[in-house]
Protein backbone atom coordinates (compact mmCIF):
# COMPACT_ATOMS: atom_id res chain seq x y z
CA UNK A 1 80.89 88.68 157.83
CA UNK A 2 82.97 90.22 155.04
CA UNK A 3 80.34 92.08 153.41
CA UNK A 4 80.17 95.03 155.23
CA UNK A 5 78.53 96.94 152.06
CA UNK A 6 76.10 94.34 150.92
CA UNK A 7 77.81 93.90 147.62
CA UNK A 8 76.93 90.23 147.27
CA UNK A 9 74.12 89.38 145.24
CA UNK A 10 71.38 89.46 146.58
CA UNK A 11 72.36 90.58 150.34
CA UNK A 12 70.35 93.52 150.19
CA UNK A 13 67.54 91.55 150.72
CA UNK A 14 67.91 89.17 153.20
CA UNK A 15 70.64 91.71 155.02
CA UNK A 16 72.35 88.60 156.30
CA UNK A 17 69.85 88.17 159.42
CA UNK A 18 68.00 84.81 160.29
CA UNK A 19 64.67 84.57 161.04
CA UNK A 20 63.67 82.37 164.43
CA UNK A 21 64.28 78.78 164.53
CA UNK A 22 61.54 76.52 164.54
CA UNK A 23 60.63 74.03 167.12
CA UNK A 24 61.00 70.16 166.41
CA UNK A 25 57.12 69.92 166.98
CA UNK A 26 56.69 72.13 163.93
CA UNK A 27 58.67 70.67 161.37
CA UNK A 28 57.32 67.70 162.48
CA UNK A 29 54.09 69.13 161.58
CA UNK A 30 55.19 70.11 158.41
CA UNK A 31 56.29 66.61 157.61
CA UNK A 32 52.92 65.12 158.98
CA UNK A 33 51.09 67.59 156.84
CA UNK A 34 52.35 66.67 153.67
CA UNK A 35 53.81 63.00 154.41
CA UNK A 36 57.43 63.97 154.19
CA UNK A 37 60.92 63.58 156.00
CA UNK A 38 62.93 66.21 155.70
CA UNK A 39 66.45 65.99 155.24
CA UNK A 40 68.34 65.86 158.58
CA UNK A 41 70.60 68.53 157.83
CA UNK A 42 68.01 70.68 156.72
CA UNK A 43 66.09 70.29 159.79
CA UNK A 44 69.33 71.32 161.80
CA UNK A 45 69.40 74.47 160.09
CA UNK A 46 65.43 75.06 160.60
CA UNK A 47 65.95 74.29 164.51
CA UNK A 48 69.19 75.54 165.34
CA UNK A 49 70.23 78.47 162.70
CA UNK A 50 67.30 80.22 161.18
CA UNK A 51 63.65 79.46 160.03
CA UNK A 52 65.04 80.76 156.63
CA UNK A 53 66.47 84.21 155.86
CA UNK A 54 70.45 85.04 154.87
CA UNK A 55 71.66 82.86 152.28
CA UNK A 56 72.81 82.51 148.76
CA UNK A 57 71.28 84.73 146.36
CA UNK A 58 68.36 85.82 147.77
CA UNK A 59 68.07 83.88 151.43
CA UNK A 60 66.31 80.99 152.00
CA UNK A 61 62.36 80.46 152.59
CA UNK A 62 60.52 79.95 155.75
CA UNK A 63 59.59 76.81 155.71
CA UNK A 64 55.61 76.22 154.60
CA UNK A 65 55.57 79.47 153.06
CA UNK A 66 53.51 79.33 149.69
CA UNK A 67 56.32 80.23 147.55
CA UNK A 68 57.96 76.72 148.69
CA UNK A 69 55.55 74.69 146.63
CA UNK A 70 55.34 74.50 142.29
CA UNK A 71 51.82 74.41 140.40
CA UNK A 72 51.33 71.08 140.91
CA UNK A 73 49.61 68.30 142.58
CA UNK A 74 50.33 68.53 146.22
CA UNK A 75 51.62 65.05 146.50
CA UNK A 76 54.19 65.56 143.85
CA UNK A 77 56.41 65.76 147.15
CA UNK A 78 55.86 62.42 148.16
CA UNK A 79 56.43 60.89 144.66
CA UNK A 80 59.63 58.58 143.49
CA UNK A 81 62.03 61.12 141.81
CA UNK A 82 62.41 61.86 137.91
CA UNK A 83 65.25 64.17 138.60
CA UNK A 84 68.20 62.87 139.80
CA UNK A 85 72.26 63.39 140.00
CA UNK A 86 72.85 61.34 136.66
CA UNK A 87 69.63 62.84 134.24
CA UNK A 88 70.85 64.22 131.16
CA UNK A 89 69.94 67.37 129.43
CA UNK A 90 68.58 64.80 126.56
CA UNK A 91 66.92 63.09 129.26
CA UNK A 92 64.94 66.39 130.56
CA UNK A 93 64.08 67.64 127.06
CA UNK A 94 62.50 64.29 126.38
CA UNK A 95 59.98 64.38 129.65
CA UNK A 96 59.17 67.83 129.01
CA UNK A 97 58.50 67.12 125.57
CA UNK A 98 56.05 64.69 126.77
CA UNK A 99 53.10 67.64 128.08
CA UNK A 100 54.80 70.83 126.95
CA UNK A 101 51.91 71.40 124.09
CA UNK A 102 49.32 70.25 126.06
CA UNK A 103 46.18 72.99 126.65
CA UNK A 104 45.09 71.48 130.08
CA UNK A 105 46.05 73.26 133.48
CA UNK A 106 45.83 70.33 134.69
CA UNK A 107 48.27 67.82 132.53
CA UNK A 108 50.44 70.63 132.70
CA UNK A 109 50.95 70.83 136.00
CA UNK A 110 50.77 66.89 136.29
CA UNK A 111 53.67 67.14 134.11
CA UNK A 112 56.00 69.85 136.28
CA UNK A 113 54.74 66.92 139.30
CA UNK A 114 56.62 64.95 137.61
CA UNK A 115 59.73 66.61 136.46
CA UNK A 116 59.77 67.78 139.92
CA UNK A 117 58.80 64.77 141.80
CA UNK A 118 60.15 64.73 145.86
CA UNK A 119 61.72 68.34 145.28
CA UNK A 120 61.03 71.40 147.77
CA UNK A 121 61.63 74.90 146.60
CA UNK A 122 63.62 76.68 149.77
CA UNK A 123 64.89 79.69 147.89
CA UNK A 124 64.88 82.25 145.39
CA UNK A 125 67.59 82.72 142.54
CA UNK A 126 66.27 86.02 141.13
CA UNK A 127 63.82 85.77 137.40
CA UNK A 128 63.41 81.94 137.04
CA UNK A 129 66.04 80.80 138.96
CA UNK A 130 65.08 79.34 142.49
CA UNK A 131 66.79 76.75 144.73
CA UNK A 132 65.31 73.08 145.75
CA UNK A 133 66.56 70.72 148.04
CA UNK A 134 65.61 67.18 147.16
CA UNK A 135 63.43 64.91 149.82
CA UNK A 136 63.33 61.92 147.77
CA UNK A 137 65.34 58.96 146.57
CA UNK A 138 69.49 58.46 146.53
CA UNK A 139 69.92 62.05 146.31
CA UNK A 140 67.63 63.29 149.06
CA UNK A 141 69.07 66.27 151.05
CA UNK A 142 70.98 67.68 147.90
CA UNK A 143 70.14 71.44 146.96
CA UNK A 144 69.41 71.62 143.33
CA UNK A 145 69.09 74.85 141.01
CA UNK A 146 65.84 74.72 139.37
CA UNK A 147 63.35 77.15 136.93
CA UNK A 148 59.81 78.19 136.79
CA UNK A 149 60.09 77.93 133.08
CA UNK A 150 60.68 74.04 132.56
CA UNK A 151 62.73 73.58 129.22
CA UNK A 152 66.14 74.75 131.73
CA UNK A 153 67.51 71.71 133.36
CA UNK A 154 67.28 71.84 136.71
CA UNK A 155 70.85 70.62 137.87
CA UNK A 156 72.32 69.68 141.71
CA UNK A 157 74.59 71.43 143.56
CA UNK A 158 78.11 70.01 144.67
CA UNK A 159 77.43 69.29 147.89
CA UNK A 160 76.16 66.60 149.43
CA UNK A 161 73.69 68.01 151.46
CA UNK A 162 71.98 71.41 152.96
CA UNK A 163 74.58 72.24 155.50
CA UNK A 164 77.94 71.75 153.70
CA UNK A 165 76.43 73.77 150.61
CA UNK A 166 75.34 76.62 153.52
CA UNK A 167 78.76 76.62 155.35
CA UNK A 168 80.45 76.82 151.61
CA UNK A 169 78.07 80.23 151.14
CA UNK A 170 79.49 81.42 154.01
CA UNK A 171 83.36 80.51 153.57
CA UNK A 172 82.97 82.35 150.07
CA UNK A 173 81.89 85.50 152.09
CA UNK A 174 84.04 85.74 154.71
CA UNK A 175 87.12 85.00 152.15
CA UNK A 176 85.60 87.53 149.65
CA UNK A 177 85.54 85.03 147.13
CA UNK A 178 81.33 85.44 146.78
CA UNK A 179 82.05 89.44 146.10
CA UNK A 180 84.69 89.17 143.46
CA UNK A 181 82.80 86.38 141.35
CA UNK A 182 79.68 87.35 141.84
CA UNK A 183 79.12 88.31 138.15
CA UNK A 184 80.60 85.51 136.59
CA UNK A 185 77.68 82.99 138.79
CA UNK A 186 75.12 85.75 139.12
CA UNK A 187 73.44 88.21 137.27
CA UNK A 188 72.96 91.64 139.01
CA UNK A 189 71.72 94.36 135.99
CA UNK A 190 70.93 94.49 132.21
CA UNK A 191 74.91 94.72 130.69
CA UNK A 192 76.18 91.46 133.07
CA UNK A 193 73.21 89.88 131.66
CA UNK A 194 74.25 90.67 127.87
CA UNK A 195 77.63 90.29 128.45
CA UNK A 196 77.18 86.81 130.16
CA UNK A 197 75.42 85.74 127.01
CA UNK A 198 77.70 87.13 124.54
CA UNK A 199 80.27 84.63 126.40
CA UNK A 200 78.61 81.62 126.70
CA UNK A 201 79.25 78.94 124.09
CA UNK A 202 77.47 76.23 125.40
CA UNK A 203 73.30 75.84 124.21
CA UNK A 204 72.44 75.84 127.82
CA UNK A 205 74.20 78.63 129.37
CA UNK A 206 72.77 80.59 126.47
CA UNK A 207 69.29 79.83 127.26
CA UNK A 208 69.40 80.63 131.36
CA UNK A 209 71.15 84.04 130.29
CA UNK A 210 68.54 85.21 127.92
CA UNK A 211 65.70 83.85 130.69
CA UNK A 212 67.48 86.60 132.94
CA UNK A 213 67.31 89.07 130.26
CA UNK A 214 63.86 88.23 129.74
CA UNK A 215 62.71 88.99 133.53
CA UNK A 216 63.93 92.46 132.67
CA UNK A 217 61.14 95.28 132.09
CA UNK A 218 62.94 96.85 129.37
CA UNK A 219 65.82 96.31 127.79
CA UNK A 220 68.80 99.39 126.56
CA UNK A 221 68.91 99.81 122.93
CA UNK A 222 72.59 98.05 123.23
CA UNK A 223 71.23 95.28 123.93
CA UNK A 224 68.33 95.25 121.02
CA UNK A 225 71.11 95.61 119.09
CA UNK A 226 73.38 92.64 120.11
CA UNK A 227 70.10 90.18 120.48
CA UNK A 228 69.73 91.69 116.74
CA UNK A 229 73.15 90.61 115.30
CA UNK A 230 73.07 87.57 117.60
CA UNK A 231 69.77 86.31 115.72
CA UNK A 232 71.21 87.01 112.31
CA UNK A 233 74.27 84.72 113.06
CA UNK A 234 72.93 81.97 116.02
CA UNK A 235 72.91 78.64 114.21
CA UNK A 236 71.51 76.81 117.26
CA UNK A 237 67.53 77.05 116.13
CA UNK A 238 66.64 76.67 119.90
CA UNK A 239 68.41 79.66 120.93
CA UNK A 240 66.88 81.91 117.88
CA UNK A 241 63.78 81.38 118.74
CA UNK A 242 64.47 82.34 122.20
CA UNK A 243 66.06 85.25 120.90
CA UNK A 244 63.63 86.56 118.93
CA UNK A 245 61.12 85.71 121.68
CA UNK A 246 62.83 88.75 123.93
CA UNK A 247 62.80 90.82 120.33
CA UNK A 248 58.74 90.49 120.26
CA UNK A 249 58.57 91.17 123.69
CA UNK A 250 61.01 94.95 123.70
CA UNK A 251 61.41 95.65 120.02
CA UNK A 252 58.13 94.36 118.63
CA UNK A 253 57.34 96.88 115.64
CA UNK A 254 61.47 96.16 114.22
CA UNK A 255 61.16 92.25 114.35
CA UNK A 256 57.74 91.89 112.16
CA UNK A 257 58.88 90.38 109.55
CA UNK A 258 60.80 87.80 111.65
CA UNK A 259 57.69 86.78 113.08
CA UNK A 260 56.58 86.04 109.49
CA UNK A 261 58.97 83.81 108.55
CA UNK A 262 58.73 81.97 111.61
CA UNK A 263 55.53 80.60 110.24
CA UNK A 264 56.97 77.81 108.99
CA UNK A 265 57.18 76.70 112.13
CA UNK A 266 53.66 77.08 113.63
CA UNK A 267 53.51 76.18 117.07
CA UNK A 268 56.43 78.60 117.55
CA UNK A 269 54.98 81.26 115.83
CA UNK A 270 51.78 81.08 117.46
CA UNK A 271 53.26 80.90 120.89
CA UNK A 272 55.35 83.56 120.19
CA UNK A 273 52.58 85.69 119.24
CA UNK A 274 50.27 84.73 122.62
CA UNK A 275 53.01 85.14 125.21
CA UNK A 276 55.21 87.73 124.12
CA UNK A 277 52.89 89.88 121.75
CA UNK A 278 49.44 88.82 122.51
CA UNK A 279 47.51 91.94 121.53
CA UNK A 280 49.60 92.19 118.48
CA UNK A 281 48.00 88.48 117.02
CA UNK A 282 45.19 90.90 114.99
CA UNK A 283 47.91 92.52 112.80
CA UNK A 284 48.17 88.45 111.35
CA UNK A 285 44.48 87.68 111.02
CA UNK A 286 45.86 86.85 107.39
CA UNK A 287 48.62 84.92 108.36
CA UNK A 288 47.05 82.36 110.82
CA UNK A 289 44.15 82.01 108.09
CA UNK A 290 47.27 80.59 105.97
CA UNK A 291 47.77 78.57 108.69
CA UNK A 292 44.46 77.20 109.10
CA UNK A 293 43.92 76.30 105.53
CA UNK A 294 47.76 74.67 105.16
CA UNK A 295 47.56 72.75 108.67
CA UNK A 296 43.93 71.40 109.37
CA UNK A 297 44.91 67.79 109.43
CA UNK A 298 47.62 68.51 112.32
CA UNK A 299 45.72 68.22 115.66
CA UNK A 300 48.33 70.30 118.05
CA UNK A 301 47.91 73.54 115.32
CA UNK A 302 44.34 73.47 115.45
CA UNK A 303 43.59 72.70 118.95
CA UNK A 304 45.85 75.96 119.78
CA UNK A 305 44.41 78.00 116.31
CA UNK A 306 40.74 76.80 118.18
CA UNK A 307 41.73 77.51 121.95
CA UNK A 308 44.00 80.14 122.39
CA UNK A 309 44.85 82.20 119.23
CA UNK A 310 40.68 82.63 118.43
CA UNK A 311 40.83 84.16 122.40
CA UNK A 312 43.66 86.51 121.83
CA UNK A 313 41.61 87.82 118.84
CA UNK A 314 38.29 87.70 120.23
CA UNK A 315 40.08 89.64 122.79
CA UNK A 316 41.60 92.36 120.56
């Protein structure tokens, strides 16, 4: 292995070892259990490399560990696939659409069931990354690179199935190629993260580089300062608001009056305010009474004014 040093992302953690295989009884249990069939390559690598551990980015998981499955309906596993090799970004924004303002646990995790129909989280990215192999459908056995946060694409991997795209991890390795590119695929600290963003042109590699920078626990004032100029010039709306979403969140008291023109668009304003600056919604008691008074025919505003805003100022 060509890594002597651990420099590849993520090999400090998984320290290139495998954990034991597993018997063919117990993945057959595993299938049994949840009323799947596992790809056959990926059940080669289960019972005849490792039961999870080295792999890209962080490793791969044990199989039926908890991390493995979303917040959704057990069965989602079983289900005909949404997501396949040919879905469009247009495609995904338009099923998300479909329950991302909805204020039940429960549709919303019907929803991610469906988004993420037949697909089996084996491994860990790093923030909101993770990686899926599909069990479903044409492209079962594929590993895909999904999100916890569900308005990124999830998108497949080249190969056709678990073992080439494992064997391809470890050619990269042992030819170095995995060390000398890992920061143009990966994201390893704070100023990669900025710098990644500052040269992306396309909408969605701008959106999975600030979700990095948002796993962050606080952010240099260099990079306050780029997100600052970037806002003042991005002309994509999408990626402003994300933008300014990581402003609320590490430069709070210096983005105020942002947050007050971003009332004219309410549901983005007032989800702002509840995720990234929750005990902060009492400083605009005055501005959501505006927005009470201008929007009580629009059901979506007042259901969230009524269900979560009231709660994060009964709570303040």
């Amino acid at each position: 292995m060509n890594d002597t040093f651990l420099e590849v992302f993520g090999a400090s953690a998984h320290r290139y070892t495998l954990k034991t295989t597993l018997t063919h009884a117990e993945v057959q249990e595993f299938e049994q259990k949840y009323s799947v069939s596992l790809p056959p390559e990926y059940k080669v690598f289960l019972t005849e490399i490792g039961n999870g551990g080295a792999g890209p980015f962080y490793g791969v998981y044990s199989l039926n560990t908890p991390e493995q499955f979303v917040d959704a309906p057990i069965d989602y596993l079983q289900r005909t696939p949404f997501l396949t090799s040919k879905t469009t970004g247009k495609e995904w924004d338009k099923m998300y659409a479909t329950f991302k303002n909805t204020f039940s646990d429960e549709e919303y995790e019907e929803g991610v069931a469906k988004m993420y129909a037949g697909v089996l989280t084996i491994g860990a990215r790093g923030c909101a990354g993770y990686l899926g192999i599909m069990l479903q459908g044409k492209d079962k056995g594929r590993v895909l690179y999904t999100y916890d946060e569900m308005e990124y694409p999830a998108s497949f991997a080249d190969e056709n199935h678990f073992l080439d795209w494992y064997e391809n991890w470890l050619d990269s390795i042992n030819f170095g190629d995995a060390i000398q590119k890992a920061g143009s695929h990966t994201i390893q600290n704070e100023e990669e993260c900025i710098n990644w963003f500052l040269s992306r042109t396309e909408r969605y590699w701008k959106l999975v580089s600030l979700a990095y920078l948002k796993g962050f626990e606080k952010l240099s004032n260099r990079s306050i300062k780029i997100l600052q100029q970037k806002y003042d010039t991005e002309t994509d709306e999408k990626v402003k608001l994300y933008i300014l979403n990581i402003l609320t969140m590490h430069d709070y008291d210096n983005n105020i009056e942002k947050l007050i023109q971003l009332q004219e668009k309410p549901l983005d304003f007032l989800r702002n305010l509840h995720v990234f600056a929750k005990e902060k919604t009492i400083d605009f008691q005055q501005q959501i009474k505006q927005l009470k008074a201008t929007y009580s025919e629009d059901q979506d505003i007042v259901m969230y004014l009524t269900y979560i805003t009231q709660l994060d100022l009964e709570n303040n």
